[in-house]
N, C-alpha and C. Protein backbone atom coordinates (compact mmCIF):
# COMPACT_ATOMS: atom_id res chain seq x y z
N UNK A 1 0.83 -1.19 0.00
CA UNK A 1 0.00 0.00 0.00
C UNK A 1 0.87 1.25 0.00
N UNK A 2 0.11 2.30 -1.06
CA UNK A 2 1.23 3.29 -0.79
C UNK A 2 0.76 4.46 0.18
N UNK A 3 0.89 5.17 0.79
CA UNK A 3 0.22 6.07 1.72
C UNK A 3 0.92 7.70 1.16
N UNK A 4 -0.30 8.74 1.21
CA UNK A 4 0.43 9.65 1.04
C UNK A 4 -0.36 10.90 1.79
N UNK A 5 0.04 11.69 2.72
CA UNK A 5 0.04 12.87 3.65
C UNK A 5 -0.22 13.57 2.91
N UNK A 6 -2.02 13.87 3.44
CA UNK A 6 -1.94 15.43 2.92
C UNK A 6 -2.80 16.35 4.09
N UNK A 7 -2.75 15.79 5.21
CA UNK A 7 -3.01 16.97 6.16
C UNK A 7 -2.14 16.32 7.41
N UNK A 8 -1.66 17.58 7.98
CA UNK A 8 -0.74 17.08 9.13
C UNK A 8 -1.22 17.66 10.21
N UNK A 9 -0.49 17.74 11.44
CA UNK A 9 -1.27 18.09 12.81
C UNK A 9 -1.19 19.54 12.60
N UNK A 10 -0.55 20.56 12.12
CA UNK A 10 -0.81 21.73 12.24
C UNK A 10 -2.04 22.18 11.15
N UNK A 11 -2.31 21.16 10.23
CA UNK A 11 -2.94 21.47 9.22
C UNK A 11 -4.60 21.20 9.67
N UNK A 12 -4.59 19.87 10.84
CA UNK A 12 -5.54 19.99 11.17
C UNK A 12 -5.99 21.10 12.32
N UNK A 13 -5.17 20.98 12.91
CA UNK A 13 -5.45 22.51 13.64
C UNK A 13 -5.96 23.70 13.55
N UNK A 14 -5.52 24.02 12.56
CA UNK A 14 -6.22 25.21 11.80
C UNK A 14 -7.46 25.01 11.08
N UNK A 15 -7.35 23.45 10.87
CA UNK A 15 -9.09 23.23 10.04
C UNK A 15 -10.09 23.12 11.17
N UNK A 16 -9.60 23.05 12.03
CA UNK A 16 -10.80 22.59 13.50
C UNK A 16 -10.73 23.52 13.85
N UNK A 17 -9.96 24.58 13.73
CA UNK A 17 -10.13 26.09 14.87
C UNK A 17 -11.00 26.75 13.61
N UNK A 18 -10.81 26.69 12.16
CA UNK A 18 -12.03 27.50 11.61
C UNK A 18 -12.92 27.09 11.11
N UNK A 19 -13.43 25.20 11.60
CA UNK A 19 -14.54 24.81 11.74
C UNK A 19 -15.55 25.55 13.30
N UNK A 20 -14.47 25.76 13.93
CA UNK A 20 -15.76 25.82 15.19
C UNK A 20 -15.96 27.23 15.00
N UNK A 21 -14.96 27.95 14.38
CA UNK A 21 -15.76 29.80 14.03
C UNK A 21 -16.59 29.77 13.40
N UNK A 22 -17.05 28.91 12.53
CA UNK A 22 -17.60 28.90 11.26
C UNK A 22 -18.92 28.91 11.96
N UNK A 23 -19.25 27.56 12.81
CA UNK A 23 -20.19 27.11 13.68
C UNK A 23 -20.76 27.87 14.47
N UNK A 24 -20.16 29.02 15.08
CA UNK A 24 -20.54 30.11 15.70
C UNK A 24 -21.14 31.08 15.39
N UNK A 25 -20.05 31.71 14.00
CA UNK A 25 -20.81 32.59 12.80
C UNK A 25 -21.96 32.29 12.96
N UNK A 26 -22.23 30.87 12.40
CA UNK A 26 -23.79 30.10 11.83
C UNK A 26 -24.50 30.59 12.31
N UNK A 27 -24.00 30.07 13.89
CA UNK A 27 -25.44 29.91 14.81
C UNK A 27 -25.68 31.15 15.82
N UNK A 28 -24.43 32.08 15.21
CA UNK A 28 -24.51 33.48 16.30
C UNK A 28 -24.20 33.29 17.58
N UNK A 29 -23.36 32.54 17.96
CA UNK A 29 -22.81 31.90 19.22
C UNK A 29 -23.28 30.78 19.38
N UNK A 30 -23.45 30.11 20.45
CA UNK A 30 -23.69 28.90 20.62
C UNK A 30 -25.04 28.70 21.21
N UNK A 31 -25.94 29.49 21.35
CA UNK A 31 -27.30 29.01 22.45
C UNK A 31 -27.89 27.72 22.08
N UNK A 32 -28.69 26.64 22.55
CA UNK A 32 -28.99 25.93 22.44
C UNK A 32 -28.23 24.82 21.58
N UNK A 33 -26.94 25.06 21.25
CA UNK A 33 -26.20 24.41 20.40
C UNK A 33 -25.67 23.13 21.14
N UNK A 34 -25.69 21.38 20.55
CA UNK A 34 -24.57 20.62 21.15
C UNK A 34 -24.26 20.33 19.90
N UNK A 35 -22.84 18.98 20.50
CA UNK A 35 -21.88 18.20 19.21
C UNK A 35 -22.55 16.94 19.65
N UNK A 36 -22.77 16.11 18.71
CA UNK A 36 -22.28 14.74 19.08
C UNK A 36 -21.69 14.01 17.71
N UNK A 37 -20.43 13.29 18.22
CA UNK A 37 -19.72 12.55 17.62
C UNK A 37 -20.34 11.42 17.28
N UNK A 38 -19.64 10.95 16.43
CA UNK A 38 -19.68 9.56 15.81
C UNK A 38 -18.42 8.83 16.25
N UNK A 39 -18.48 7.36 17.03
CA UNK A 39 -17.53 6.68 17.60
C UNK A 39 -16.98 6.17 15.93
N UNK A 40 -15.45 6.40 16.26
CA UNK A 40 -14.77 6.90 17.41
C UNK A 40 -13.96 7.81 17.32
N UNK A 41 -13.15 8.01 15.84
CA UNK A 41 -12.83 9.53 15.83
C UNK A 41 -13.92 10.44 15.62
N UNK A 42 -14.77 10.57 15.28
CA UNK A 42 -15.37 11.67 15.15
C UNK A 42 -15.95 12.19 16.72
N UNK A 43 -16.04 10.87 17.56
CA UNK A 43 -16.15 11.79 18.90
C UNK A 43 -15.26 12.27 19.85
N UNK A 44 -13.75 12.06 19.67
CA UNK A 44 -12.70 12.83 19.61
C UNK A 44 -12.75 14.14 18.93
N UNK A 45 -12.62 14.27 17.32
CA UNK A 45 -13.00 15.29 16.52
C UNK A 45 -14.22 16.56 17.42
N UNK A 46 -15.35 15.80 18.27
CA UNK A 46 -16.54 16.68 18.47
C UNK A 46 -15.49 17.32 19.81
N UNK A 47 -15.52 16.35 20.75
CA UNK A 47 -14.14 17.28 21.80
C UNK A 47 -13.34 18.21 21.93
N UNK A 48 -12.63 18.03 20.74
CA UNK A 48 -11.49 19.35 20.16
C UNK A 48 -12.58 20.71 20.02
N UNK A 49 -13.68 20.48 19.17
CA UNK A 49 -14.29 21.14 18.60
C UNK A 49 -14.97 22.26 19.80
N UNK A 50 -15.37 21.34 20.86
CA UNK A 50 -16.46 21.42 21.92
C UNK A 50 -15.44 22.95 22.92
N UNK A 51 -14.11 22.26 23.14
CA UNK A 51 -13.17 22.82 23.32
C UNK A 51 -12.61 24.16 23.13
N UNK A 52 -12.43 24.32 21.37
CA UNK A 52 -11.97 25.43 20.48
C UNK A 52 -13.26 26.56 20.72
N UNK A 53 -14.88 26.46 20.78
CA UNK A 53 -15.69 26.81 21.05
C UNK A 53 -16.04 27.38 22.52
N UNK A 54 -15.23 27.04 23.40
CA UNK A 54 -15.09 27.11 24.97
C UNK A 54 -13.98 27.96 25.07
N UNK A 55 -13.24 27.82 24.17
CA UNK A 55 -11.80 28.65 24.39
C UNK A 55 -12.41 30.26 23.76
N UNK A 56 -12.98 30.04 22.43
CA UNK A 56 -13.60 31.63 22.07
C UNK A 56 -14.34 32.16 22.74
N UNK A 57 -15.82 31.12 23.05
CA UNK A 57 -16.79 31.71 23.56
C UNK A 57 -16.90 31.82 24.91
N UNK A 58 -16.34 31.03 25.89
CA UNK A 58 -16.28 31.26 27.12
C UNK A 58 -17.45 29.97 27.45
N UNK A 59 -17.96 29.09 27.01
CA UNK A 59 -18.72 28.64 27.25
C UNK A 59 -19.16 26.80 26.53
N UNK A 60 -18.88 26.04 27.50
CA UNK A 60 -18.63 24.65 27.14
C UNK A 60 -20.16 23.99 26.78
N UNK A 61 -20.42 23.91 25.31
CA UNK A 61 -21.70 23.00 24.70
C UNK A 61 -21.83 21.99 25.02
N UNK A 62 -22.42 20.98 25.42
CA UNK A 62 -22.57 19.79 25.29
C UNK A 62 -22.09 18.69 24.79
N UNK A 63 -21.36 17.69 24.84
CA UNK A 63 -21.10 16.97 23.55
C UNK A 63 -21.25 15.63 24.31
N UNK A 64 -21.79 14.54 23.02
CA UNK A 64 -22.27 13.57 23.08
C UNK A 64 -21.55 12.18 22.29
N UNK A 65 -21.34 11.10 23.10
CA UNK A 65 -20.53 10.10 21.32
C UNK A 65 -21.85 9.08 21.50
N UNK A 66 -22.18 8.81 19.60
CA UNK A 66 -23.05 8.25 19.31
C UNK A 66 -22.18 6.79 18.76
N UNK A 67 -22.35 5.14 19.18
CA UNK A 67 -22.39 4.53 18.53
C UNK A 67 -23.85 4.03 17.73
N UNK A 68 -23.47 3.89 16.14
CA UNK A 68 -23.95 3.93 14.83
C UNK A 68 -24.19 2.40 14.12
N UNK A 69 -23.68 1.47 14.83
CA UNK A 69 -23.37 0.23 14.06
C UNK A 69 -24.61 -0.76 13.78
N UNK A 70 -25.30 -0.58 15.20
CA UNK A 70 -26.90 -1.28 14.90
C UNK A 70 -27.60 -0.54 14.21
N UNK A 71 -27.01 0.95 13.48
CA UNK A 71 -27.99 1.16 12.68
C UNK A 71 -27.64 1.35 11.21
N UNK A 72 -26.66 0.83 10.72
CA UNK A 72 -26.11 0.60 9.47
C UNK A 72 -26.58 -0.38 8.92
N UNK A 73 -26.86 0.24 7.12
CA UNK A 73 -27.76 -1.11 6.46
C UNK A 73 -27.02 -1.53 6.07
N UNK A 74 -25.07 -1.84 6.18
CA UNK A 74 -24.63 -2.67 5.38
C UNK A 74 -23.64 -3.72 7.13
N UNK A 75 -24.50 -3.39 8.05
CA UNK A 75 -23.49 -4.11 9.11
C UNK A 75 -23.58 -5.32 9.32
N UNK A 76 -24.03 -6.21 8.27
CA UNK A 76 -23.88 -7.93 8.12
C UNK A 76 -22.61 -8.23 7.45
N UNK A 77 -22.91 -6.82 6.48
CA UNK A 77 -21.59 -7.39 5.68
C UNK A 77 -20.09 -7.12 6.22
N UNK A 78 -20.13 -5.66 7.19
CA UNK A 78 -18.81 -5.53 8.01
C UNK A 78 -18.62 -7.32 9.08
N UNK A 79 -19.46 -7.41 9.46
CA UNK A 79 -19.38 -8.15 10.54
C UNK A 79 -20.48 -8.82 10.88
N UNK A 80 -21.04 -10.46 11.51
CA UNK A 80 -21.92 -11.05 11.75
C UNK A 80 -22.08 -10.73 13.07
N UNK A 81 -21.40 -10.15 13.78
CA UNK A 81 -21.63 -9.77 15.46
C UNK A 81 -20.65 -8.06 15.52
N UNK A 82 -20.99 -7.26 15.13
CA UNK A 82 -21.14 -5.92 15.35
C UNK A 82 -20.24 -5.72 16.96
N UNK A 83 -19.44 -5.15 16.95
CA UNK A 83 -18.98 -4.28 18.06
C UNK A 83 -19.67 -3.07 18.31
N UNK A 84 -20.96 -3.56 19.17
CA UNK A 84 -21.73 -2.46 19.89
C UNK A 84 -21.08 -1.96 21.05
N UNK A 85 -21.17 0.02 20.69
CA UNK A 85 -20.80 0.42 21.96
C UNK A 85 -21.62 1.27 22.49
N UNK A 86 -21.76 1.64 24.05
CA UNK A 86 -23.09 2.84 24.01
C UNK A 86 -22.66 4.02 23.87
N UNK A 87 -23.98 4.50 23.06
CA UNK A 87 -23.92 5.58 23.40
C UNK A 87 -24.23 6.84 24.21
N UNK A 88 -23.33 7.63 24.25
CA UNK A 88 -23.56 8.20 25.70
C UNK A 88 -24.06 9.86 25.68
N UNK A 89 -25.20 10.56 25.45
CA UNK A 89 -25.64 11.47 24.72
C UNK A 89 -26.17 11.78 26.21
N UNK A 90 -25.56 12.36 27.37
CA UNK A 90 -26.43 12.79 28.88
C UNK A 90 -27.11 14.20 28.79
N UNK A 91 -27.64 14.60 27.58
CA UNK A 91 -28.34 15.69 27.52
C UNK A 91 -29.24 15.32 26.31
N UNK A 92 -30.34 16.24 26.54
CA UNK A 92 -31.77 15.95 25.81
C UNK A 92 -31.48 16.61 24.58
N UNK A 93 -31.75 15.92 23.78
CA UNK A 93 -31.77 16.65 22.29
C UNK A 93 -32.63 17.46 21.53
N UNK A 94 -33.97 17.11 22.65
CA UNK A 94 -35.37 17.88 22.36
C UNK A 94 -35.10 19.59 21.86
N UNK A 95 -35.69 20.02 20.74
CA UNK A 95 -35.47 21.11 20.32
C UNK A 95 -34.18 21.88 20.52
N UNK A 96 -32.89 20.73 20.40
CA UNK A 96 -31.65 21.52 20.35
C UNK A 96 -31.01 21.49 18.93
N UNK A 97 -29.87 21.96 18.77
CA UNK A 97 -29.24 22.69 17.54
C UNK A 97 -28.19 21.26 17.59
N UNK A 98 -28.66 20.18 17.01
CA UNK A 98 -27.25 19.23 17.17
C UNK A 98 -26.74 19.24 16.04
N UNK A 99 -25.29 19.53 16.14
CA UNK A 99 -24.21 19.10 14.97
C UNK A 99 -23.61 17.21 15.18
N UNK A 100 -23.91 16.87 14.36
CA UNK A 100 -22.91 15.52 14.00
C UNK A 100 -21.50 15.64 13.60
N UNK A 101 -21.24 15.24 14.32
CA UNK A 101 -19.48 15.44 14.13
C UNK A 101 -18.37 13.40 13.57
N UNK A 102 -17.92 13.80 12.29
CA UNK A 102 -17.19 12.61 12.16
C UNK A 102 -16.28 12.87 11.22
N UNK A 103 -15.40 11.72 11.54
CA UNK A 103 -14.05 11.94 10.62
C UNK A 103 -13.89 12.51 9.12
N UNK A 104 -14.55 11.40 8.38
CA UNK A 104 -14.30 11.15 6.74
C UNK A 104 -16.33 11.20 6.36
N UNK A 105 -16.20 11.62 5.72
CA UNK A 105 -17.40 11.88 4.65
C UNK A 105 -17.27 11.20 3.59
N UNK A 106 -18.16 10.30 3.20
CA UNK A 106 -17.61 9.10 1.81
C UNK A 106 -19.03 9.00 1.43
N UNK A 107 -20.04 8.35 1.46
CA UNK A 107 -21.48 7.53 0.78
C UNK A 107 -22.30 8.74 1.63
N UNK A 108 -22.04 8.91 2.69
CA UNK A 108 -22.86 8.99 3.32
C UNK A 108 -24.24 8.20 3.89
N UNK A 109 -23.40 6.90 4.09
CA UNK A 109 -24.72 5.95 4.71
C UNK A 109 -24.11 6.07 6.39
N UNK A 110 -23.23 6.15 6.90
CA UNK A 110 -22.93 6.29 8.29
C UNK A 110 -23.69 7.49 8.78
N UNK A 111 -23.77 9.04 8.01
CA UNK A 111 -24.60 9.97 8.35
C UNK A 111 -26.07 9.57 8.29
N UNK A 112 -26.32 8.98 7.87
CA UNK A 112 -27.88 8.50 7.61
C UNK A 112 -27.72 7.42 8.80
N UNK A 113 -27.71 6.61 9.13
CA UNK A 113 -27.46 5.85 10.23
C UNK A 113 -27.23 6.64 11.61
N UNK A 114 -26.58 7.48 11.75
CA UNK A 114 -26.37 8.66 12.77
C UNK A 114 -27.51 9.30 13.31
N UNK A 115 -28.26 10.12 11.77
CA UNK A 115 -29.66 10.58 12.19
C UNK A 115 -30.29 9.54 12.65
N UNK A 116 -30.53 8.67 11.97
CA UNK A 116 -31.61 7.65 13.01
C UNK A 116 -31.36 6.82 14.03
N UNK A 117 -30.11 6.92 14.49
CA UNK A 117 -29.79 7.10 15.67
C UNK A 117 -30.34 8.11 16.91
N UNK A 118 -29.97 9.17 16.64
CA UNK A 118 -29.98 10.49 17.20
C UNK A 118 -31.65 10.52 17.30
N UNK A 119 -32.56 10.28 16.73
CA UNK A 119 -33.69 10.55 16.51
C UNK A 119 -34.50 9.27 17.70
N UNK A 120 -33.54 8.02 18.38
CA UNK A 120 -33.82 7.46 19.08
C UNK A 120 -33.64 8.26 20.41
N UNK A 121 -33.15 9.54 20.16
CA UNK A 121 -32.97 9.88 21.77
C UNK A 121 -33.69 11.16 21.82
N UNK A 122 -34.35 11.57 20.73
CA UNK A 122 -35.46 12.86 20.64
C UNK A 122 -35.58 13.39 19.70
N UNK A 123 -36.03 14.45 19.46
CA UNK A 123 -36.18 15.33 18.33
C UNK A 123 -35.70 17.07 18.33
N UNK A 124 -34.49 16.45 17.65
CA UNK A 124 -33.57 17.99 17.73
C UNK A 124 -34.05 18.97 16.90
N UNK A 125 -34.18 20.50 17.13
CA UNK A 125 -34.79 21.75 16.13
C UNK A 125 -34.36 21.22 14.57
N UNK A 126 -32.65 21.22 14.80
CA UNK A 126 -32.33 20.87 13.29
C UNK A 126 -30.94 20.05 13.78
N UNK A 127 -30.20 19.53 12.67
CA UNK A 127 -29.34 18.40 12.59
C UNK A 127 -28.37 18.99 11.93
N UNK A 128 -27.27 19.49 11.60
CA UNK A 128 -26.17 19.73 11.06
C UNK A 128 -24.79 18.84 11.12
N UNK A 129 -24.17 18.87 10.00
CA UNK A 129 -22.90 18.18 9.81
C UNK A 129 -21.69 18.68 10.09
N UNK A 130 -20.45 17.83 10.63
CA UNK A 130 -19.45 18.84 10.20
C UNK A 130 -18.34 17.54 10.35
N UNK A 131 -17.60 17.43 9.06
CA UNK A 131 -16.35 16.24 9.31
C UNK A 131 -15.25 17.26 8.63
N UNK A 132 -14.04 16.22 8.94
CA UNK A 132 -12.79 16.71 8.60
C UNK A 132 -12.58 16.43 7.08
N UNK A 133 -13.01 15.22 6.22
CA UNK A 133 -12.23 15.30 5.49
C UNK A 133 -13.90 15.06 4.63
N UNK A 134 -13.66 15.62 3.36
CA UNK A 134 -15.21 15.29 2.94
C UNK A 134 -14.43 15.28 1.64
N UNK A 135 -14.68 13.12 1.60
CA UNK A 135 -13.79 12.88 -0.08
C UNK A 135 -14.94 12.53 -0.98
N UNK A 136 -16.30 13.10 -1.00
CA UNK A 136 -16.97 13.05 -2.51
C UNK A 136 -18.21 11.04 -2.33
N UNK A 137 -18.04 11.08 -3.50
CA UNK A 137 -18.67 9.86 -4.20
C UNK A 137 -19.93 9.22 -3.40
N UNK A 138 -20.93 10.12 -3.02
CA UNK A 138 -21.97 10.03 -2.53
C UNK A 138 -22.76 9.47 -3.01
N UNK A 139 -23.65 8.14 -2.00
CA UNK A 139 -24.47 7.57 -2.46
C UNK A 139 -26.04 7.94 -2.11
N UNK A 140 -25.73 8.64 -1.35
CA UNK A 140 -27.28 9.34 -0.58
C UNK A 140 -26.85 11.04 -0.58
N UNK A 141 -28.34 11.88 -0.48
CA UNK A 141 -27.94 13.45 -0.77
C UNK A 141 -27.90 13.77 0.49
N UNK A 142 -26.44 13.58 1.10
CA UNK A 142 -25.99 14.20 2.09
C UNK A 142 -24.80 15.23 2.09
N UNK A 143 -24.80 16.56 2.89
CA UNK A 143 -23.67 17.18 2.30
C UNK A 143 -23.13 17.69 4.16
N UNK A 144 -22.37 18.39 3.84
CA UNK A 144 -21.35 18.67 5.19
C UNK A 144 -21.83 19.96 5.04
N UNK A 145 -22.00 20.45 6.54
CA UNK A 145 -22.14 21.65 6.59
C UNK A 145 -21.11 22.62 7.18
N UNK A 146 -19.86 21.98 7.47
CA UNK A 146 -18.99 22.06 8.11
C UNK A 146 -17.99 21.34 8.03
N UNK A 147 -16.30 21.87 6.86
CA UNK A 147 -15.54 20.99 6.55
C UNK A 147 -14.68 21.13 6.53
N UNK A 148 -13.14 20.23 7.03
CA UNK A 148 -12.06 20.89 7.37
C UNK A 148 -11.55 21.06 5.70
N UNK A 149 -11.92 19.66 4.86
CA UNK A 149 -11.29 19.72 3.44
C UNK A 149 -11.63 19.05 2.84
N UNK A 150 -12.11 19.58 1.96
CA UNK A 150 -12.35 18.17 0.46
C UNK A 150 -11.26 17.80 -0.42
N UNK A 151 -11.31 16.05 -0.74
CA UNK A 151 -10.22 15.72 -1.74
C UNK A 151 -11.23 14.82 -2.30
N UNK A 152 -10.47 15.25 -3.34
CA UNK A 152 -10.84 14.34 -5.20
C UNK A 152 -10.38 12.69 -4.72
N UNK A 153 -10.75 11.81 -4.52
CA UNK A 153 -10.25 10.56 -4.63
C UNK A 153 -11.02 9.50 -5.34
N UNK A 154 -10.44 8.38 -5.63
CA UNK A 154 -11.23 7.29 -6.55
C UNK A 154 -11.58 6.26 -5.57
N UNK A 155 -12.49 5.73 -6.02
CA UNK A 155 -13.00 4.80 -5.27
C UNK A 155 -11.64 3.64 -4.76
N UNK A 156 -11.38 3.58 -4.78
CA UNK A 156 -10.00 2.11 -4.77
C UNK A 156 -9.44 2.89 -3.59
N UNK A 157 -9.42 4.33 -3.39
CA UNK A 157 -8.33 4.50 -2.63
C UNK A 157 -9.17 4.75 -1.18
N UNK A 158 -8.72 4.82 -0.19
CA UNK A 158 -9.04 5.17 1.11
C UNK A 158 -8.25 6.22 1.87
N UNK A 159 -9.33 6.73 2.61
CA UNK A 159 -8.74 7.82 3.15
C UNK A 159 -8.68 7.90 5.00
N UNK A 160 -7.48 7.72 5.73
CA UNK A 160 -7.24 7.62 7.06
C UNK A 160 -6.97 9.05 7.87
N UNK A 161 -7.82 8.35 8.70
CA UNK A 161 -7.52 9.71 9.99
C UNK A 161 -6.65 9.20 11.08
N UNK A 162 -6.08 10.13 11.18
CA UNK A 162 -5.34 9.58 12.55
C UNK A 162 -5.18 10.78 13.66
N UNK A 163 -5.29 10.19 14.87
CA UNK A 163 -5.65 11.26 15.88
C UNK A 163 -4.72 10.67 17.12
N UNK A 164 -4.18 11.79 17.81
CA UNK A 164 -3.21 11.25 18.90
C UNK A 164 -4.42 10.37 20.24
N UNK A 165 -5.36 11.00 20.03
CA UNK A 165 -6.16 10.41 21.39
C UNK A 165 -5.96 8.69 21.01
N UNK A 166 -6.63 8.07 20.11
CA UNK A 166 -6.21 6.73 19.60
C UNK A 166 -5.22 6.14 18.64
N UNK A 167 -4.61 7.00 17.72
CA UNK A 167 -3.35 6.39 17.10
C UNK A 167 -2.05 6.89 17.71
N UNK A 168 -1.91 7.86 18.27
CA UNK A 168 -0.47 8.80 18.72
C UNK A 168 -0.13 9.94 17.82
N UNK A 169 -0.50 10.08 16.93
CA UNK A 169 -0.33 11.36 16.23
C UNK A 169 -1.51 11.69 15.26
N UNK A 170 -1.51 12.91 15.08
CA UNK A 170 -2.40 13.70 13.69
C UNK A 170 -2.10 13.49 12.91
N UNK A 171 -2.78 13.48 11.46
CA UNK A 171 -2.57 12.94 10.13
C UNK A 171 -4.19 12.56 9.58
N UNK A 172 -3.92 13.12 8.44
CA UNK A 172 -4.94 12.41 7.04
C UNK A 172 -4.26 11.89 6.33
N UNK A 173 -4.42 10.75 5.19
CA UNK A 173 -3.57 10.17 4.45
C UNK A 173 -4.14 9.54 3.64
N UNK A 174 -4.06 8.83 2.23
CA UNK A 174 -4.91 8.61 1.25
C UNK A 174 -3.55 7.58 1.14
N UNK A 175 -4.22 6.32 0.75
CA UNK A 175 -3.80 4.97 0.53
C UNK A 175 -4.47 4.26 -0.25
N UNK A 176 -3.61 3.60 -1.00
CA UNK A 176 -3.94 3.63 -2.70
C UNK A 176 -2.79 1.93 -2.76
N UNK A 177 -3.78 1.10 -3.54
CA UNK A 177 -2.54 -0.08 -3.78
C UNK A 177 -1.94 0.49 -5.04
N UNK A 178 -0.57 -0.15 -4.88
CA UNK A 178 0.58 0.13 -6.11
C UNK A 178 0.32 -0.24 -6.77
């Protein structure tokens, strides 16, 4: 496999510090606003975020990690016994401003799985997106509303996140067989 770097830890840094301005802009600060992640980088990703938003605004949102796996229509084919984890969302979602927060953006069937997730624990005003890397080739009309970067890639290739909380360092990287 060949691997090749195209966002590094300072690169994500700067994409997560003007994702969460962006988020603010949006929403005119944060009132009624939470994150919840998608296990398991993306609920790392919502943390940083939750964070960068606490550091501007003075004021720490909510954030929540959603596991997604019992609700994926292709999770027979990952696996015949699913690594369920809970999820842990300790605030009501009822008429709040939730952003979904996750790594990579691809089909968009994990975001669709997410909402109907999320929709098991109430009914939020509205639902917003926001991932780091948003590489295209959508199979459902889902879009990011909030993105550190889009790349052109082909289907064959894959695209990795890596985050110090679970791998030891930052990095995006696109891996491609020779």
């Amino acid at each position: 496999m060949k691997q090749k770097i195209i966002f590094d830890a300072e690169d994500m840094e700067r994409a997560l510090t003007r994702m969460s301005y962006e988020i603010i802009e949006a929403h005119r600060g944060v009132k009624n606003l939470a994150l919840a992640g998608i296990l398991t980088r993306g609920d790392f990703i919502a943390k940083r975020i939750q964070k960068k938003i606490a550091q501007i605004e003075g004021e720490l949102i909510p954030v929540g990690a959603m596991d997604i796996n019992l609700y994926r229509d292709d999770w027979t084919r990952i696996s015949h016994q699913p690594i369920v984890r809970p999820s842990k969302i300790s605030f009501s979602v009822d008429n709040k401003k939730i952003i979904l927060v996750d790594d990579v953006l691809f089909t968009g069937r994990t975001i669709r799985a997410a909402m109907d997730a999320l929709m098991d624990f109430g009914r939020p005003s509205i639902i917003e997106l926001a991932v780091l890397v948003d590489r295209g080739h959508r199979e459902l009309p889902i879009q990011a509303d909030y993105k550190g970067i889009c790349v052109d890639t082909r289907h064959a290739e894959t695209i990795n996140v890596s985050l110090v909380e679970c791998d030891g360092k930052d990095s995006v990287f696109i891996e491609q067989e020779d």
